[in-house]
PDB file of N, CA and C in Angstrom:
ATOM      1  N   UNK A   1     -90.431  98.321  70.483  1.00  0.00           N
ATOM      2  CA  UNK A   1     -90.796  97.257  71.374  1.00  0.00           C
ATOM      3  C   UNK A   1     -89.729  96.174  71.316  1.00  0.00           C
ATOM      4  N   UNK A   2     -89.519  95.438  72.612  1.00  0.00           N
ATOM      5  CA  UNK A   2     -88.366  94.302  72.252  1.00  0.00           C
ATOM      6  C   UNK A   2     -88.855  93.810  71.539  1.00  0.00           C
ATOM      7  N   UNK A   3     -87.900  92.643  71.284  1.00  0.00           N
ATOM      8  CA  UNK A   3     -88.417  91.094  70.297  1.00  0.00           C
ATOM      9  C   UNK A   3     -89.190  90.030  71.128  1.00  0.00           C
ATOM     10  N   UNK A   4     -89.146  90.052  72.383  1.00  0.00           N
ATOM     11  CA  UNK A   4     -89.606  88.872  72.738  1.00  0.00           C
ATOM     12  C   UNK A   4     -91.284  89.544  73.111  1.00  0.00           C
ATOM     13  N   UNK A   5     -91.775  90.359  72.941  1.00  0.00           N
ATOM     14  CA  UNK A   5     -93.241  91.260  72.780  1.00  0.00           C
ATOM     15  C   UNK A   5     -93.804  90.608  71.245  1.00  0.00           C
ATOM     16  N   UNK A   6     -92.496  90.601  70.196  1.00  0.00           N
ATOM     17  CA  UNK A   6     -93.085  90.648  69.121  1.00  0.00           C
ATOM     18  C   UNK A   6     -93.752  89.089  68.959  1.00  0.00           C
ATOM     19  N   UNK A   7     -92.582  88.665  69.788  1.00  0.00           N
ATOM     20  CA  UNK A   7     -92.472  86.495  69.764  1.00  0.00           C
ATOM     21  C   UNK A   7     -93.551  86.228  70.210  1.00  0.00           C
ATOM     22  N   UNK A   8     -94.112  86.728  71.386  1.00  0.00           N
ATOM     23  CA  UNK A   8     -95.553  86.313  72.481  1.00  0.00           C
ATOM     24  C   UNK A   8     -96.196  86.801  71.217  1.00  0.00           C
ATOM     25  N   UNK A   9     -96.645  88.278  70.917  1.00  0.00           N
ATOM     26  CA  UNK A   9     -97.435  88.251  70.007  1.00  0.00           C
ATOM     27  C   UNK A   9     -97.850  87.096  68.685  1.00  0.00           C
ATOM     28  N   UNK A  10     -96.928  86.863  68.162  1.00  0.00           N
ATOM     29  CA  UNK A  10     -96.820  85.850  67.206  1.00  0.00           C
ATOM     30  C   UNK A  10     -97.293  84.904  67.549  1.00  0.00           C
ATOM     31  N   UNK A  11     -96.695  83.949  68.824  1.00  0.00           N
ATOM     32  CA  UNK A  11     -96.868  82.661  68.941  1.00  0.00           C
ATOM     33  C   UNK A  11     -98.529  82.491  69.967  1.00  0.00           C
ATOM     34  N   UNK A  12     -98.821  83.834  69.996  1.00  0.00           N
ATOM     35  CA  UNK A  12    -100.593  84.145  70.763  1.00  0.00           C
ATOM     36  C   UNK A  12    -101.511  83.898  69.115  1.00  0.00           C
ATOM     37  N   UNK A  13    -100.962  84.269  68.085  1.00  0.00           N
ATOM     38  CA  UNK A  13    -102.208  84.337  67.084  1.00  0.00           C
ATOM     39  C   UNK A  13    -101.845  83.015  66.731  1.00  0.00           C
ATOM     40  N   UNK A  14    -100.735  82.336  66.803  1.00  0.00           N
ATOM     41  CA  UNK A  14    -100.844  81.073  66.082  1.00  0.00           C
ATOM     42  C   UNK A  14    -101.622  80.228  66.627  1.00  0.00           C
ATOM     43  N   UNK A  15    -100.845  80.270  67.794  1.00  0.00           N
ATOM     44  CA  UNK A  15    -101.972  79.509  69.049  1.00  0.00           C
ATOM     45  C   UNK A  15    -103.139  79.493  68.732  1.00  0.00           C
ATOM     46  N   UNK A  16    -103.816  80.903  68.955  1.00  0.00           N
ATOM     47  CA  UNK A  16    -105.175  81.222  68.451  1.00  0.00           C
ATOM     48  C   UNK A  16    -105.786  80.759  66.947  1.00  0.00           C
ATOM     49  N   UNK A  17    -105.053  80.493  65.867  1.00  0.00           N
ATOM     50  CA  UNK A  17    -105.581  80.430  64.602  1.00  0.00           C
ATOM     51  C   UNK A  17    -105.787  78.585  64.418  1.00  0.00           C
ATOM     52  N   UNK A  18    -104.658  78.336  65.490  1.00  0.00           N
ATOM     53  CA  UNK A  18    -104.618  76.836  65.262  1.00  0.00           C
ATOM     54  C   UNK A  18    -105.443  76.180  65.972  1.00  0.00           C
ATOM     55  N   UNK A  19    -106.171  76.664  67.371  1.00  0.00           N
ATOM     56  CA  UNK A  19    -107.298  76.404  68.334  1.00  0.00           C
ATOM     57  C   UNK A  19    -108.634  77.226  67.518  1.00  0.00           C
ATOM     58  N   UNK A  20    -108.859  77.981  66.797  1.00  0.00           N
ATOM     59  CA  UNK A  20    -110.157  78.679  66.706  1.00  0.00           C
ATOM     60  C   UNK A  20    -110.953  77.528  66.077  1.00  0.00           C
ATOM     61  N   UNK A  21    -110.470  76.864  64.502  1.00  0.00           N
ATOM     62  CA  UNK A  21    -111.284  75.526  64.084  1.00  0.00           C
ATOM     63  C   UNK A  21    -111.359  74.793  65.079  1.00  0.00           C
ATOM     64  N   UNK A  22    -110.991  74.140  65.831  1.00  0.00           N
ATOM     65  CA  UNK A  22    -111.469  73.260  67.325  1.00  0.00           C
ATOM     66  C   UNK A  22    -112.452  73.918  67.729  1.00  0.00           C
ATOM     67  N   UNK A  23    -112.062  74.997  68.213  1.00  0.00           N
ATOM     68  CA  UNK A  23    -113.382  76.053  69.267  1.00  0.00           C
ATOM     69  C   UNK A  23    -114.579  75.588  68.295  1.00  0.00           C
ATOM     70  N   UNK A  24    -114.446  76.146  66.915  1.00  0.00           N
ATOM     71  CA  UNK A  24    -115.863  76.132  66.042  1.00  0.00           C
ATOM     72  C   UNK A  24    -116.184  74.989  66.369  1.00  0.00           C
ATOM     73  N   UNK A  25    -115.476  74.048  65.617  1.00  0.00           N
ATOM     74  CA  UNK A  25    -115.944  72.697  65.729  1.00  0.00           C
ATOM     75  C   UNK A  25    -116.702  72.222  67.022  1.00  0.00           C
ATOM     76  N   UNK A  26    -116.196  72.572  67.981  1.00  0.00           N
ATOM     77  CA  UNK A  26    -116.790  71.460  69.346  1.00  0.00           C
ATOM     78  C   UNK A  26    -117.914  72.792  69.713  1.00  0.00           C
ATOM     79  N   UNK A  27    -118.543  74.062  69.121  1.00  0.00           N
ATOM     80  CA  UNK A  27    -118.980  74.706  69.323  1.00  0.00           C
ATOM     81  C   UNK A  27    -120.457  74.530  68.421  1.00  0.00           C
ATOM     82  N   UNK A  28    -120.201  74.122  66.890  1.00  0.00           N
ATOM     83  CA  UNK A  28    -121.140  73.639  66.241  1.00  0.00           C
ATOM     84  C   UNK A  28    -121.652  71.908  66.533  1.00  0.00           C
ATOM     85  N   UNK A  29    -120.516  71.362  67.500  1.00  0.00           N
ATOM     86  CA  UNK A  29    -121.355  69.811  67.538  1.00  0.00           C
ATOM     87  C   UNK A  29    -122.217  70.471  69.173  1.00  0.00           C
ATOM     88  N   UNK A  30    -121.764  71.248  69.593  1.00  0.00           N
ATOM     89  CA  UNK A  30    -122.739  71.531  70.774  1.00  0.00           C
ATOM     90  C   UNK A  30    -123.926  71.831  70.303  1.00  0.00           C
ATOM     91  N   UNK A  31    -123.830  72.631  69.304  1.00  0.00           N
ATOM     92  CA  UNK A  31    -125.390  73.462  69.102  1.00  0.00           C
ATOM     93  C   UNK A  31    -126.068  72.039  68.507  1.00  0.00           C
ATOM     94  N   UNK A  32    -125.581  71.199  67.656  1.00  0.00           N
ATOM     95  CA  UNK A  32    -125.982  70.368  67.016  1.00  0.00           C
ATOM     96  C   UNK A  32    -126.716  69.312  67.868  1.00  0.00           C
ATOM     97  N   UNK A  33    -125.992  69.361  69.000  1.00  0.00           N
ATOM     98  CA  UNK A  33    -126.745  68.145  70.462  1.00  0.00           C
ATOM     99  C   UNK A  33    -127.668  68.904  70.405  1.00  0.00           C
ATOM    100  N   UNK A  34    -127.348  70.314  70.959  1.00  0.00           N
ATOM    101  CA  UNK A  34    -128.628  70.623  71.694  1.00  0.00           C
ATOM    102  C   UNK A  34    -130.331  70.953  70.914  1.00  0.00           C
ATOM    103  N   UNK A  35    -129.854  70.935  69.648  1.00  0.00           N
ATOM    104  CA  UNK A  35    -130.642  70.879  68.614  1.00  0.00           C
ATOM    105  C   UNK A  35    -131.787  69.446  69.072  1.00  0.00           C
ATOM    106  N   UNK A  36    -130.902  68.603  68.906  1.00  0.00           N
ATOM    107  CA  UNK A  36    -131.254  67.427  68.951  1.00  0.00           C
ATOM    108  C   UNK A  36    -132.170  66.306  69.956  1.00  0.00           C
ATOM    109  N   UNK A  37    -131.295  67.523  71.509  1.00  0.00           N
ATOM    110  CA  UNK A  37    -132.183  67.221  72.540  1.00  0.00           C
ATOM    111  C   UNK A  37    -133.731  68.089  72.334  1.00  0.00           C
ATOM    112  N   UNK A  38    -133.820  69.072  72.129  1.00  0.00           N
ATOM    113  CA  UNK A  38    -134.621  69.917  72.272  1.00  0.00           C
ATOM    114  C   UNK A  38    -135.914  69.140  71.082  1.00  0.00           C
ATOM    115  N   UNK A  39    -135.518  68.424  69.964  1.00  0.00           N
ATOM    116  CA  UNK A  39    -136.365  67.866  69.204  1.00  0.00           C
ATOM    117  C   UNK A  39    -136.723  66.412  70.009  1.00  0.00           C
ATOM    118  N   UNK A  40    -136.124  65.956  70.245  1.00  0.00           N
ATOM    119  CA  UNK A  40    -136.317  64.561  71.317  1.00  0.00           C
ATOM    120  C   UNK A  40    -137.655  65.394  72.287  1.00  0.00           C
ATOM    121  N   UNK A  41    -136.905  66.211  72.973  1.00  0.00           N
ATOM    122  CA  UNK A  41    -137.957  66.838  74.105  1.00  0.00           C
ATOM    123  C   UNK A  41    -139.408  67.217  73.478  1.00  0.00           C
ATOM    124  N   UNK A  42    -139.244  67.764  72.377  1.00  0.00           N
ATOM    125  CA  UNK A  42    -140.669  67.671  71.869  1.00  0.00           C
ATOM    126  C   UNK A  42    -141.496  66.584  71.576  1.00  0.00           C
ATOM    127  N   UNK A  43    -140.808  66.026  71.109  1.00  0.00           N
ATOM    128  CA  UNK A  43    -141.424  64.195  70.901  1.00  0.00           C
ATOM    129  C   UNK A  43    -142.246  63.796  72.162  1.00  0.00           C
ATOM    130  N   UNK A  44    -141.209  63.793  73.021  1.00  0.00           N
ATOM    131  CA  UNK A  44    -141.520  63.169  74.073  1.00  0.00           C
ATOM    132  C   UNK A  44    -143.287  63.970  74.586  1.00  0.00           C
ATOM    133  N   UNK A  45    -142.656  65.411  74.506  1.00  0.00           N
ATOM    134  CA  UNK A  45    -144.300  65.743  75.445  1.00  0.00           C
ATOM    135  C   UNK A  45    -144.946  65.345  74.531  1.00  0.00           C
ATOM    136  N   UNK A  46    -145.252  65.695  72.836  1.00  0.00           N
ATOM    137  CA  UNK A  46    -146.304  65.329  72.650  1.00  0.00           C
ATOM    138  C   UNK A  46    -146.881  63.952  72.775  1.00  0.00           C
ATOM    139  N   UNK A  47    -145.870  62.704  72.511  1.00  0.00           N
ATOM    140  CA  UNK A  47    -146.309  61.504  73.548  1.00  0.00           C
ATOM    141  C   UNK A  47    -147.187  61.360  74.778  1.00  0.00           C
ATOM    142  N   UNK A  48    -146.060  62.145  76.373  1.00  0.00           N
ATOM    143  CA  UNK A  48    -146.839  62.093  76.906  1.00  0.00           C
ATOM    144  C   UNK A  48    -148.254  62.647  77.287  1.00  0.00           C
ATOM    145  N   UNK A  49    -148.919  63.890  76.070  1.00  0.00           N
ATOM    146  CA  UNK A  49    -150.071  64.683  76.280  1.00  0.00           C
ATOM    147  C   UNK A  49    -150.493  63.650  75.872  1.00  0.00           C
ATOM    148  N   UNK A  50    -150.362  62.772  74.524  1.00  0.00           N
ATOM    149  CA  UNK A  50    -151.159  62.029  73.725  1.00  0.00           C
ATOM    150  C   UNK A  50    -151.750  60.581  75.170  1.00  0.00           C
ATOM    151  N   UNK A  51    -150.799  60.231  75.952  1.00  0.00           N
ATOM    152  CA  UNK A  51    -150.819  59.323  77.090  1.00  0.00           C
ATOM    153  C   UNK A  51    -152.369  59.655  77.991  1.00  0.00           C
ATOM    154  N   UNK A  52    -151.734  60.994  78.516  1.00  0.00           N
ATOM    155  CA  UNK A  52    -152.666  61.789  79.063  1.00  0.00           C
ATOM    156  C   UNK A  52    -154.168  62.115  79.215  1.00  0.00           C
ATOM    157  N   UNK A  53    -154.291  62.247  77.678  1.00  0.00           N
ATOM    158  CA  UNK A  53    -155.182  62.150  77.038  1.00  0.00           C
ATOM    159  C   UNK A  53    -156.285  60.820  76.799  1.00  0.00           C
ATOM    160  N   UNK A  54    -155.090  59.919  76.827  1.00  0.00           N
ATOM    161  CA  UNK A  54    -155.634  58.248  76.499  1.00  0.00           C
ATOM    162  C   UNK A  54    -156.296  58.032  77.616  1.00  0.00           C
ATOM    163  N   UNK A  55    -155.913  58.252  78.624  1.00  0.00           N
ATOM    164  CA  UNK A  55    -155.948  57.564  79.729  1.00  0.00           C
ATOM    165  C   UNK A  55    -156.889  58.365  80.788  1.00  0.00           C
ATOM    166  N   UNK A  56    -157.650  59.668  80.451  1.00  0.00           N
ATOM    167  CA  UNK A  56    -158.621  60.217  81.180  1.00  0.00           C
ATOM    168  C   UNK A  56    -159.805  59.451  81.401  1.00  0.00           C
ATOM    169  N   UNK A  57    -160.178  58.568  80.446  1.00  0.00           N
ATOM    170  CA  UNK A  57    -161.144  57.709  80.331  1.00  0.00           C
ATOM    171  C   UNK A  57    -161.038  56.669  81.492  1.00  0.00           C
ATOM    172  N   UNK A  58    -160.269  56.597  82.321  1.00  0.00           N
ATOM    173  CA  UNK A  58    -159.874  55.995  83.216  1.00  0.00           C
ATOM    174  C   UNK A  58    -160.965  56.222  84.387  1.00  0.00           C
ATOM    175  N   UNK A  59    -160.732  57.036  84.523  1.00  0.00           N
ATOM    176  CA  UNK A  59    -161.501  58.515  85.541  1.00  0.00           C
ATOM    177  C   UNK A  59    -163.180  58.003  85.537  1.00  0.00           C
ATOM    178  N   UNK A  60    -163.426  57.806  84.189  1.00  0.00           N
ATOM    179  CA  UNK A  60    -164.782  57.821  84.088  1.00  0.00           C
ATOM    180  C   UNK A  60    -165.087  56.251  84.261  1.00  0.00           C
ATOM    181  N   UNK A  61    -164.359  55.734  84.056  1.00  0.00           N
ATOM    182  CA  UNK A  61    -164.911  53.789  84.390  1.00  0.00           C
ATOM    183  C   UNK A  61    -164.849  53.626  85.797  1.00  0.00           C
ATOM    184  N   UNK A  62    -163.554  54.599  86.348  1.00  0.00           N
ATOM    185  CA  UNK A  62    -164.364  54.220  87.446  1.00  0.00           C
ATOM    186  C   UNK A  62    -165.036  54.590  88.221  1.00  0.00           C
ATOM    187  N   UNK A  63    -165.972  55.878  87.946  1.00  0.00           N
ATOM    188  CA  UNK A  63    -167.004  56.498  88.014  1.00  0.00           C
ATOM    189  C   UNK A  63    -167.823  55.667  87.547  1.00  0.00           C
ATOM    190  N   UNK A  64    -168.147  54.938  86.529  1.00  0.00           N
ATOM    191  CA  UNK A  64    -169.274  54.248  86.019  1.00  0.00           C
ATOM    192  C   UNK A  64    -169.314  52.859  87.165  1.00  0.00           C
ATOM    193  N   UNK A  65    -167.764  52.348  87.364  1.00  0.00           N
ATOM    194  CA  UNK A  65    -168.010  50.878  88.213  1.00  0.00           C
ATOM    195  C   UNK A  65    -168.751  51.770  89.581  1.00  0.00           C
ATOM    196  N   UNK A  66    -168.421  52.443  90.090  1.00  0.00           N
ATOM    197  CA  UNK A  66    -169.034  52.856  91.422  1.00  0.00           C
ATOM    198  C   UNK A  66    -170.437  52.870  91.221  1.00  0.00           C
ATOM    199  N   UNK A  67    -170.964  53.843  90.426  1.00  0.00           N
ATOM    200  CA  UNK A  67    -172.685  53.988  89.867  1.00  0.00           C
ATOM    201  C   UNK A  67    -173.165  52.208  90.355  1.00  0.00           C
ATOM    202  N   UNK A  68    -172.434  51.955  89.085  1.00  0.00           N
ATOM    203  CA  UNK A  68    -173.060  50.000  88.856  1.00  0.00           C
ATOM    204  C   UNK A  68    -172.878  49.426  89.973  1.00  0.00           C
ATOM    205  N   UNK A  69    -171.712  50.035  90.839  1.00  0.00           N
ATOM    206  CA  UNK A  69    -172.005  48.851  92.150  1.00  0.00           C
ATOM    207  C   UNK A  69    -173.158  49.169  92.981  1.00  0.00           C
ATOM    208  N   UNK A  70    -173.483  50.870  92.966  1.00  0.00           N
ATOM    209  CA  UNK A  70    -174.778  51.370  93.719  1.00  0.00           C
ATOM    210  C   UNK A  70    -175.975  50.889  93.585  1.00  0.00           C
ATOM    211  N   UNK A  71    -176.170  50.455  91.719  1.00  0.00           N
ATOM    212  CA  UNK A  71    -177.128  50.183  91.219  1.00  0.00           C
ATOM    213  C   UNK A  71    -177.813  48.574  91.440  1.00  0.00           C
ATOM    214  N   UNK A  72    -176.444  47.701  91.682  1.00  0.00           N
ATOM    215  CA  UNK A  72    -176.121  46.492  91.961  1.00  0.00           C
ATOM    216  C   UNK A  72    -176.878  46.339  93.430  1.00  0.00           C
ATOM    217  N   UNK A  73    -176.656  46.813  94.168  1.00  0.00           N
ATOM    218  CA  UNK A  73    -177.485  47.388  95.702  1.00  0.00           C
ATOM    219  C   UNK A  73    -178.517  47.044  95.617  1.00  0.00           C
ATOM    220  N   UNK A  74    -179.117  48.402  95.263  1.00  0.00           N
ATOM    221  CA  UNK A  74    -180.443  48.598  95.196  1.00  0.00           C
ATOM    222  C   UNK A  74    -181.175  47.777  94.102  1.00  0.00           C
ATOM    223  N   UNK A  75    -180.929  46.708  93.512  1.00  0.00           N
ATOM    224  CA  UNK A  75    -181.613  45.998  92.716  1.00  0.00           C
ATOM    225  C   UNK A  75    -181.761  44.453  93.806  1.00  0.00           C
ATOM    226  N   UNK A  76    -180.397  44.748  94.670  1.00  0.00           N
ATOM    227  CA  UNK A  76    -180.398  43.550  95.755  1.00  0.00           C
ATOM    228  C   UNK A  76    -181.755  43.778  96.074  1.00  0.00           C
ATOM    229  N   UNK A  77    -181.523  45.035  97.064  1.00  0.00           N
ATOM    230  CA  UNK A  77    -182.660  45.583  97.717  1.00  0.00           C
ATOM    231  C   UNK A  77    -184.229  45.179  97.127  1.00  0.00           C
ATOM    232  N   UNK A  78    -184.210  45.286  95.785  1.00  0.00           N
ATOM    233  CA  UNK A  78    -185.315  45.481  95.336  1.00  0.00           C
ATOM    234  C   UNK A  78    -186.151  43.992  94.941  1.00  0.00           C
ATOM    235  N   UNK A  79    -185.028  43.524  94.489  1.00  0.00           N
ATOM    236  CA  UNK A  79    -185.656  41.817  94.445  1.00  0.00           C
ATOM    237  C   UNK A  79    -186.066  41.337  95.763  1.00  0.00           C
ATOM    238  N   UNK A  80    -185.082  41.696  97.135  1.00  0.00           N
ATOM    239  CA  UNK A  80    -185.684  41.372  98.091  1.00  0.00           C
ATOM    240  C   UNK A  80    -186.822  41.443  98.328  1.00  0.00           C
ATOM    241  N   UNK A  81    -186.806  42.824  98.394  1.00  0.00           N
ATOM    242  CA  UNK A  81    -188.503  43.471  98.328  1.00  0.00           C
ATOM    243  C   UNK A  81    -189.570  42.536  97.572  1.00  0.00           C
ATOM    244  N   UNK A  82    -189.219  42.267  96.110  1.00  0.00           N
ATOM    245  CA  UNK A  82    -190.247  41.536  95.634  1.00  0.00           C
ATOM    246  C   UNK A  82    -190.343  39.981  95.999  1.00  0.00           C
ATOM    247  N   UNK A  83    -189.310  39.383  96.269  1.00  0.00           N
ATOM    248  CA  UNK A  83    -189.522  38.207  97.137  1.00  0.00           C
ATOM    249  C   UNK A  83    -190.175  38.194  98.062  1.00  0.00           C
ATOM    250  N   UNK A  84    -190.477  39.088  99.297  1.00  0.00           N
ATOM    251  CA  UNK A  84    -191.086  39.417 100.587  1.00  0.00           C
ATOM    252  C   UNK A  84    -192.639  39.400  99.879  1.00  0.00           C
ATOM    253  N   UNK A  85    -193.107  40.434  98.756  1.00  0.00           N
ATOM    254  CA  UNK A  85    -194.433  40.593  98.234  1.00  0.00           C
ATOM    255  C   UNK A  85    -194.769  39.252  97.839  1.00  0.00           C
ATOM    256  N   UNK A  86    -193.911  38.447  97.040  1.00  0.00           N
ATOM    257  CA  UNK A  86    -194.631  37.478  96.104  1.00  0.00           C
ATOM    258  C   UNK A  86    -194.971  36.090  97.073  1.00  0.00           C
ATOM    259  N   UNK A  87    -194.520  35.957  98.710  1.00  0.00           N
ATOM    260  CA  UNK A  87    -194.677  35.566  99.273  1.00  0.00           C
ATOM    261  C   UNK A  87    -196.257  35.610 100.119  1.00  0.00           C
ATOM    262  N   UNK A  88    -195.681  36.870 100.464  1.00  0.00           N
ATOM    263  CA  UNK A  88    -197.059  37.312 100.971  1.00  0.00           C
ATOM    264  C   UNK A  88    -198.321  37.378  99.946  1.00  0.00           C
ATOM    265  N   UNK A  89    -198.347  37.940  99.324  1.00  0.00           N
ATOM    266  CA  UNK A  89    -199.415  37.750  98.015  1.00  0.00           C
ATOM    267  C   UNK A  89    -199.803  36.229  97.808  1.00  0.00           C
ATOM    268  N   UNK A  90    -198.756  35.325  97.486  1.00  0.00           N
ATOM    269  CA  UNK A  90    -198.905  33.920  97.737  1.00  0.00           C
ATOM    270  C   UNK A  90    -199.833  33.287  98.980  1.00  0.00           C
ATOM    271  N   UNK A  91    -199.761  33.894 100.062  1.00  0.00           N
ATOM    272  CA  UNK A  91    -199.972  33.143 100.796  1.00  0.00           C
ATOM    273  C   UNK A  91    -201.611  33.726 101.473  1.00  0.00           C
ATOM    274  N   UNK A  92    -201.817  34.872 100.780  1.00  0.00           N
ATOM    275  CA  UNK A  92    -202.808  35.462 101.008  1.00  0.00           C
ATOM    276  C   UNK A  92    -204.078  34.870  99.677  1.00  0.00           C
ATOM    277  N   UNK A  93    -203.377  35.026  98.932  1.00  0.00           N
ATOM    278  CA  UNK A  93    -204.352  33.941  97.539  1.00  0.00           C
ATOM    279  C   UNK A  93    -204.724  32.495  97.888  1.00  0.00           C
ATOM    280  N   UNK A  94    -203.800  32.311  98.502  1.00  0.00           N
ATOM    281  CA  UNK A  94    -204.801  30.924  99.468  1.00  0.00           C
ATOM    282  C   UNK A  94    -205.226  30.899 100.106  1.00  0.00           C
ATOM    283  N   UNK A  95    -205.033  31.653 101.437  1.00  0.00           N
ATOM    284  CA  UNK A  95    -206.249  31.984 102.052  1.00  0.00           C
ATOM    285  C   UNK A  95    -207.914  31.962 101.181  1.00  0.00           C
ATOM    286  N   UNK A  96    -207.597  32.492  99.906  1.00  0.00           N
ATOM    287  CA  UNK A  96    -209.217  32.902  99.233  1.00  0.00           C
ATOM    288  C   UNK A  96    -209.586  31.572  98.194  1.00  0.00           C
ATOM    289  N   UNK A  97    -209.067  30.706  98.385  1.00  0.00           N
ATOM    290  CA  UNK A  97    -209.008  29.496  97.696  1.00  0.00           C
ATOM    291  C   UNK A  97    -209.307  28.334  98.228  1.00  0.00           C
TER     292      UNK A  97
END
């Protein structure tokens, strides 16, 4: 083989031996991010389930304010009602008096 086959060869592994620690290197701080994101990312959901979770109770108050405003109604309603009776009843007891 010529010499200048042997030269490329040569100056290809040096190349290579003198870039491979770089490669590792920026190859292990990658895995090392992504390590890192992936633990962040867990954090996070279980946060937001824990949120999730907090906050279903939400749902039900205001299910309960609706009830109470219904109930609020019909108690209008109902005092009316007994105002109308205690009138009339009133006014019928004197009649007998």
């Amino acid at each position: 083989m010529p010499e200048i086959v042997y030269n490329l060869w040569i100056l290809t592994l040096v190349v290579a031996v003198v870039l491979l620690p770089f490669i590792v290197r920026l190859l292990h701080k990658t895995f090392r991010s992504a390590q890192s994101i992936e633990r962040y990312l867990r954090e996070m959901k279980e946060a937001g389930l824990g949120i999730a979770a907090n906050t279903d109770h939400i749902t039900a108050l205001n299910s309960t304010i609706s009830v109470a405003t219904d109930i609020l109604d019909t108690a209008g309603k109902i005092n009316g009602n007994a105002e109308t009776l205690k009138v009339t009843m009133a006014g019928r007891a004197a009649k007998f008096n």
